[in-house]
N, C-alpha and C. Protein backbone atom coordinates (compact mmCIF):
# COMPACT_ATOMS: atom_id res chain seq x y z
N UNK A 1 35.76 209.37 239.26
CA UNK A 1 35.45 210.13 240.45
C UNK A 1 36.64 210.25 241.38
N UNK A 2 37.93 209.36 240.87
CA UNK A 2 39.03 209.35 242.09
C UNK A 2 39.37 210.90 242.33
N UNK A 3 39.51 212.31 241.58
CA UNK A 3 39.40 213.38 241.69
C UNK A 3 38.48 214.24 241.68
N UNK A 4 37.18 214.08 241.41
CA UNK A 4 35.92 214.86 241.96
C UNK A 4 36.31 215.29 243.67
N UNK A 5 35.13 216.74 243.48
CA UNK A 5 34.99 216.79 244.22
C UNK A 5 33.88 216.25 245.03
N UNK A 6 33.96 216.12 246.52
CA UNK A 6 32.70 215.52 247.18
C UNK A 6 31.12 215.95 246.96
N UNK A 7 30.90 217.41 246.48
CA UNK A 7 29.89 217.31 246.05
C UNK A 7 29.69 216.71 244.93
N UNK A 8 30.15 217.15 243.47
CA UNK A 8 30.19 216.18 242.15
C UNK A 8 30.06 214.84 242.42
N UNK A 9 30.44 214.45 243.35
CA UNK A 9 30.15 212.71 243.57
C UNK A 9 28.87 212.20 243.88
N UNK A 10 28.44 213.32 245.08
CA UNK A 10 27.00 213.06 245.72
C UNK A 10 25.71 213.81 244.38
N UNK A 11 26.62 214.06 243.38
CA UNK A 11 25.42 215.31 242.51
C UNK A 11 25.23 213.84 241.47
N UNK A 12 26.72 212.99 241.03
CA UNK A 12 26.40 211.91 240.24
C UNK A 12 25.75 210.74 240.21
N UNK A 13 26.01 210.85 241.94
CA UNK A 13 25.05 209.31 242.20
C UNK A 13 24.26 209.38 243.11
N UNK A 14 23.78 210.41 243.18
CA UNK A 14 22.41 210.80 244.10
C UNK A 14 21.19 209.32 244.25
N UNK A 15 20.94 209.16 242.78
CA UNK A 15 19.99 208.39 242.70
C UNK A 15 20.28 206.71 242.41
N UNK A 16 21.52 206.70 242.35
CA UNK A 16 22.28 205.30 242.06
C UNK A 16 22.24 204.30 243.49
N UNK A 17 21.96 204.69 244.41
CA UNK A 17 22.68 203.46 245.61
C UNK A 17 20.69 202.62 245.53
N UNK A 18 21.02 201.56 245.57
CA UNK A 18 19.63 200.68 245.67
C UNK A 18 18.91 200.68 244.51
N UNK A 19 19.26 201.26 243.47
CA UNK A 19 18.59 201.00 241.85
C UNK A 19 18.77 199.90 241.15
N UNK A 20 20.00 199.33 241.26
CA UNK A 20 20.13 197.55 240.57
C UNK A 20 19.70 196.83 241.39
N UNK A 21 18.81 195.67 241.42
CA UNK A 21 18.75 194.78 242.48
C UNK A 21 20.05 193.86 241.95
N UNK A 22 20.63 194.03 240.77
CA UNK A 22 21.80 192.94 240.78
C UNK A 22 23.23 193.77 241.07
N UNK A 23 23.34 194.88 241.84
CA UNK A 23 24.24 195.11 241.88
C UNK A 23 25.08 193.87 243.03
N UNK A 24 26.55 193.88 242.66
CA UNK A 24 27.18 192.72 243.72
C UNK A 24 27.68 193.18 244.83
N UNK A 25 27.87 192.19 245.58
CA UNK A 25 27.89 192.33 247.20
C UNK A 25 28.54 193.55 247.59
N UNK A 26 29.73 193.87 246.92
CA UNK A 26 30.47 194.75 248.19
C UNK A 26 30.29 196.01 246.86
N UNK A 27 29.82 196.37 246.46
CA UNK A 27 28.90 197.71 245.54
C UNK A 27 28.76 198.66 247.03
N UNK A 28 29.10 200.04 246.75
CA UNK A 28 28.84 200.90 247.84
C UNK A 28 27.51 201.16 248.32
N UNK A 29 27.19 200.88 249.21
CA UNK A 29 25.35 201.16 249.45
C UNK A 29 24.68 201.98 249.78
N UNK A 30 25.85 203.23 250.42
CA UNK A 30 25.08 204.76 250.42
C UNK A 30 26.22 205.96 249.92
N UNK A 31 26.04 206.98 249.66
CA UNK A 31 27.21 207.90 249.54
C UNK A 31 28.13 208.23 250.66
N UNK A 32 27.94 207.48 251.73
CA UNK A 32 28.69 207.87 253.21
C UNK A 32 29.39 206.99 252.59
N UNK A 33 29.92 205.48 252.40
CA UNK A 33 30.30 204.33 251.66
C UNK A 33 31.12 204.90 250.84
N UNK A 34 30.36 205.40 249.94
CA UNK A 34 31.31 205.39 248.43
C UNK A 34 32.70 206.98 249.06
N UNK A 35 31.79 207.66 249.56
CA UNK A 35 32.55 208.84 250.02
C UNK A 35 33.72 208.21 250.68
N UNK A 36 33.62 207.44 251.83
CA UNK A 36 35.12 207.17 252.76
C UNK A 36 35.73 205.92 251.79
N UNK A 37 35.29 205.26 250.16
CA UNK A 37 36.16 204.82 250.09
C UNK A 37 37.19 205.30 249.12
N UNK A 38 36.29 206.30 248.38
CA UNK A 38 37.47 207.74 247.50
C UNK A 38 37.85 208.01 248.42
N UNK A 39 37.88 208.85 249.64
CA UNK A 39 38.78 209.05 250.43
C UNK A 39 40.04 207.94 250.71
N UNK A 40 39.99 206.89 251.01
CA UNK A 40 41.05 206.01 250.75
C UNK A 40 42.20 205.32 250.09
N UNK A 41 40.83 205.80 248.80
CA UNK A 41 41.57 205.46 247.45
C UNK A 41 42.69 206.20 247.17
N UNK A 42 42.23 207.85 247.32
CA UNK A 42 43.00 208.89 247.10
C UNK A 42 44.46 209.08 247.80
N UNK A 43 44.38 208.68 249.14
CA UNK A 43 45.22 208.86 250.35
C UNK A 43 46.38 207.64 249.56
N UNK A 44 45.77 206.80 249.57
CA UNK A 44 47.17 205.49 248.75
C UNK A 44 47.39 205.74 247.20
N UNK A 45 46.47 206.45 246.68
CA UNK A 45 47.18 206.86 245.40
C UNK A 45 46.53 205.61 244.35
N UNK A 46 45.35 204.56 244.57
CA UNK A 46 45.53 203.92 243.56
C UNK A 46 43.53 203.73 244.22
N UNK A 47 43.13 202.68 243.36
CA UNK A 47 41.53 201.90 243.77
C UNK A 47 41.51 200.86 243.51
N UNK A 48 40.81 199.87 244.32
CA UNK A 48 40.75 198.43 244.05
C UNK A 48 39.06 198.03 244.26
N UNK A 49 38.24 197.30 243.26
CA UNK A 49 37.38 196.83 243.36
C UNK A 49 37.15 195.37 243.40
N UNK A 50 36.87 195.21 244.63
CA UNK A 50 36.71 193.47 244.67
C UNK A 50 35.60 193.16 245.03
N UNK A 51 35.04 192.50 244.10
CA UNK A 51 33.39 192.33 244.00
C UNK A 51 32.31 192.98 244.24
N UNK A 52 32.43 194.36 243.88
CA UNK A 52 32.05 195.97 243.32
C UNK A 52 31.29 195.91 242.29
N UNK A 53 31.33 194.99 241.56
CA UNK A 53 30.92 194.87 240.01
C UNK A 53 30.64 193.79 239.57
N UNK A 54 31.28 192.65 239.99
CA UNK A 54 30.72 191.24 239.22
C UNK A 54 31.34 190.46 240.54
N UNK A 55 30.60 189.64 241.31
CA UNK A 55 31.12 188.84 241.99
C UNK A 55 32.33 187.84 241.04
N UNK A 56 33.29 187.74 242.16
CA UNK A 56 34.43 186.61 241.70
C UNK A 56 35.34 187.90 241.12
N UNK A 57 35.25 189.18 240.76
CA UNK A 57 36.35 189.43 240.34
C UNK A 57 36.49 191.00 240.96
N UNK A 58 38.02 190.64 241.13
CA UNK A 58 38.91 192.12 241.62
C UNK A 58 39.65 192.77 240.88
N UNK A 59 39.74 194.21 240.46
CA UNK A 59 40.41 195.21 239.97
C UNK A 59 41.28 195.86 240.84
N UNK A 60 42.56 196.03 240.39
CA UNK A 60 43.43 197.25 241.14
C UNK A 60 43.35 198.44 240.12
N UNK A 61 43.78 199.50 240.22
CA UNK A 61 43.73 200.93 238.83
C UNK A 61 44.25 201.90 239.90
N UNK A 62 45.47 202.12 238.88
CA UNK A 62 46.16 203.86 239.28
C UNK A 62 45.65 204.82 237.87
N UNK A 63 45.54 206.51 238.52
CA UNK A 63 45.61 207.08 237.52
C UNK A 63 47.16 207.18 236.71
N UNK A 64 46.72 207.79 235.27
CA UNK A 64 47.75 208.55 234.40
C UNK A 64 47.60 209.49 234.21
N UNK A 65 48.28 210.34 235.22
CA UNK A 65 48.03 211.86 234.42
C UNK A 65 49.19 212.34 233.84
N UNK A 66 48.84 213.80 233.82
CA UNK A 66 49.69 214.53 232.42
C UNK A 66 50.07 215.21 233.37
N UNK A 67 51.00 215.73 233.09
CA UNK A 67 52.24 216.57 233.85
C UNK A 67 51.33 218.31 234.61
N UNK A 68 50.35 218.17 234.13
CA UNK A 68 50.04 219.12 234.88
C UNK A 68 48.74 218.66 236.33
N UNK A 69 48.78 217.69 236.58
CA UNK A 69 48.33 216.30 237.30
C UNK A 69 46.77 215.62 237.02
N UNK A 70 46.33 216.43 235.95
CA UNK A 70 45.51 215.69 235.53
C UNK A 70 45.09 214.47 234.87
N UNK A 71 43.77 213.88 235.17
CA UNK A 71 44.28 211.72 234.93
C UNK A 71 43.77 211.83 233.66
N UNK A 72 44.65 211.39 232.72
CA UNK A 72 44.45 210.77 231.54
C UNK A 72 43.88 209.78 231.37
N UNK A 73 43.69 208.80 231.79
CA UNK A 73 43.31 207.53 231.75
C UNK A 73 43.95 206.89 233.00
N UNK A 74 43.37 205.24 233.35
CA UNK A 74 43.62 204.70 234.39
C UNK A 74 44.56 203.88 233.62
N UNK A 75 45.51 203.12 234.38
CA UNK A 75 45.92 201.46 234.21
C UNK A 75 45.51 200.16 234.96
N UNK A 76 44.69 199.60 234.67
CA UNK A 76 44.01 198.78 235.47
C UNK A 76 44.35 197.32 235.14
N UNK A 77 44.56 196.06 236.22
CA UNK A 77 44.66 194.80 236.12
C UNK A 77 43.19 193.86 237.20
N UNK A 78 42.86 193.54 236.19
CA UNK A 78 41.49 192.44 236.94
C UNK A 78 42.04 190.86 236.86
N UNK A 79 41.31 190.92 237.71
CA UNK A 79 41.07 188.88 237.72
C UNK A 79 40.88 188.35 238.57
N UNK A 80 40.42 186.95 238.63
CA UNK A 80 39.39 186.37 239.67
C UNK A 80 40.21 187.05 241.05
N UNK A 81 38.82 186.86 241.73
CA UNK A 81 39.30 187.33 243.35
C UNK A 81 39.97 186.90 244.31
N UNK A 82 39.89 185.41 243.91
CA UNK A 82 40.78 184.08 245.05
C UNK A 82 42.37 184.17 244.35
N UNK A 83 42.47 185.21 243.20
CA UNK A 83 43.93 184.84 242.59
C UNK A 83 44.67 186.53 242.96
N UNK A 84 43.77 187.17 243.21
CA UNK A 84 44.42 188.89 243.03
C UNK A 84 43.81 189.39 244.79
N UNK A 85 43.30 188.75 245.75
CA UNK A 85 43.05 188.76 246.64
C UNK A 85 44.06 189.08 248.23
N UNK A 86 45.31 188.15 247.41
CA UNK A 86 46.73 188.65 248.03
C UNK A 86 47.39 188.98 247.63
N UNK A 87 46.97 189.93 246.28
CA UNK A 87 48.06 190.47 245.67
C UNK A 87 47.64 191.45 245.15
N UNK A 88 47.01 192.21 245.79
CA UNK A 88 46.33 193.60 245.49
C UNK A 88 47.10 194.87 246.03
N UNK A 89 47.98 194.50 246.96
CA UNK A 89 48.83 195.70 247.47
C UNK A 89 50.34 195.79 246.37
N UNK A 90 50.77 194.74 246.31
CA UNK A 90 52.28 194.69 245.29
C UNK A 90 51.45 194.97 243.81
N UNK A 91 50.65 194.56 243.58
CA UNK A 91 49.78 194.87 242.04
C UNK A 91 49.89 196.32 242.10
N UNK A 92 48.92 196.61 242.93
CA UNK A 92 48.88 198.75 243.38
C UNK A 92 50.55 199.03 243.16
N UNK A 93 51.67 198.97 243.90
CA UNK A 93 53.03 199.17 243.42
C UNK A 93 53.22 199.08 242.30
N UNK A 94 53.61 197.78 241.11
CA UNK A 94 54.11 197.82 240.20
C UNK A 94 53.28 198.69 239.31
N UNK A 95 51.93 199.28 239.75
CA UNK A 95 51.24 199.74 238.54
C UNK A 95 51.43 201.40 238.82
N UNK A 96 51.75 201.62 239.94
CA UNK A 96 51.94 202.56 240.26
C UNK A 96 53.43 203.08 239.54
N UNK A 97 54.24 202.68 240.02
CA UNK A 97 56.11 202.33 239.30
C UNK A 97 55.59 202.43 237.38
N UNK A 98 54.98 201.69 237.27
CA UNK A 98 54.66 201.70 236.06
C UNK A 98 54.36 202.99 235.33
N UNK A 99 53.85 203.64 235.53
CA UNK A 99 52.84 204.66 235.15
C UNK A 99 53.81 206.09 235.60
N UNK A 100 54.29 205.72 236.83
CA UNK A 100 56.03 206.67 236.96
C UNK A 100 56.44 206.64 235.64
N UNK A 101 56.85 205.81 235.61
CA UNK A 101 58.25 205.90 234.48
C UNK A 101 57.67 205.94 233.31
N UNK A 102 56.58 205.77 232.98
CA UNK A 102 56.16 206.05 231.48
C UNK A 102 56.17 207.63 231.31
């Protein structure tokens, strides 16, 4: 969704916010939520999920796209949250640098 547009987002998860009771803590809880945090994501160029998905663990992910700027795939690094917690901004860099030069 890091390139959808804002409707496509609200058309995909219309019915998703409050359907898991196990979704984890910081899981977006309405489309106002998920909306300003693609907006964020987009503006820095990368997304980070920290305890979005499984308590205890954080993801950083830049796209890869193809020269005509579409994302090929992401590059993503996870791991526990107390270990990638202060190191989620230099992680976003090198993966970013990374994905440059490839």
């Amino acid at each position: 969704m890091f390139d959808a547009e804002d409707e496509l987002v609200e058309a995909r998860t219309a019915n998703a916010f409050g359907a898991d009771p196990r979704a984890a803590p910081n899981s977006p809880r309405h489309l106002g939520e998920l909306s300003a945090r693609l907006r964020k994501e987009r503006q820095q160029g990368y997304a980070v999920a920290s305890e979005e998905v499984e308590v205890g663990l954080t993801s950083v992910g830049v796209p890869v796209r193809s020269r005509h700027g579409h994302i090929l795939a992401v590059l993503k690094v996870s791991g526990p949250t107390p270990r990638m917690s202060n190191r989620v901004e230099s992680l976003a860099k090198l993966l970013i640098y990374g994905v440059r030069r490839g």
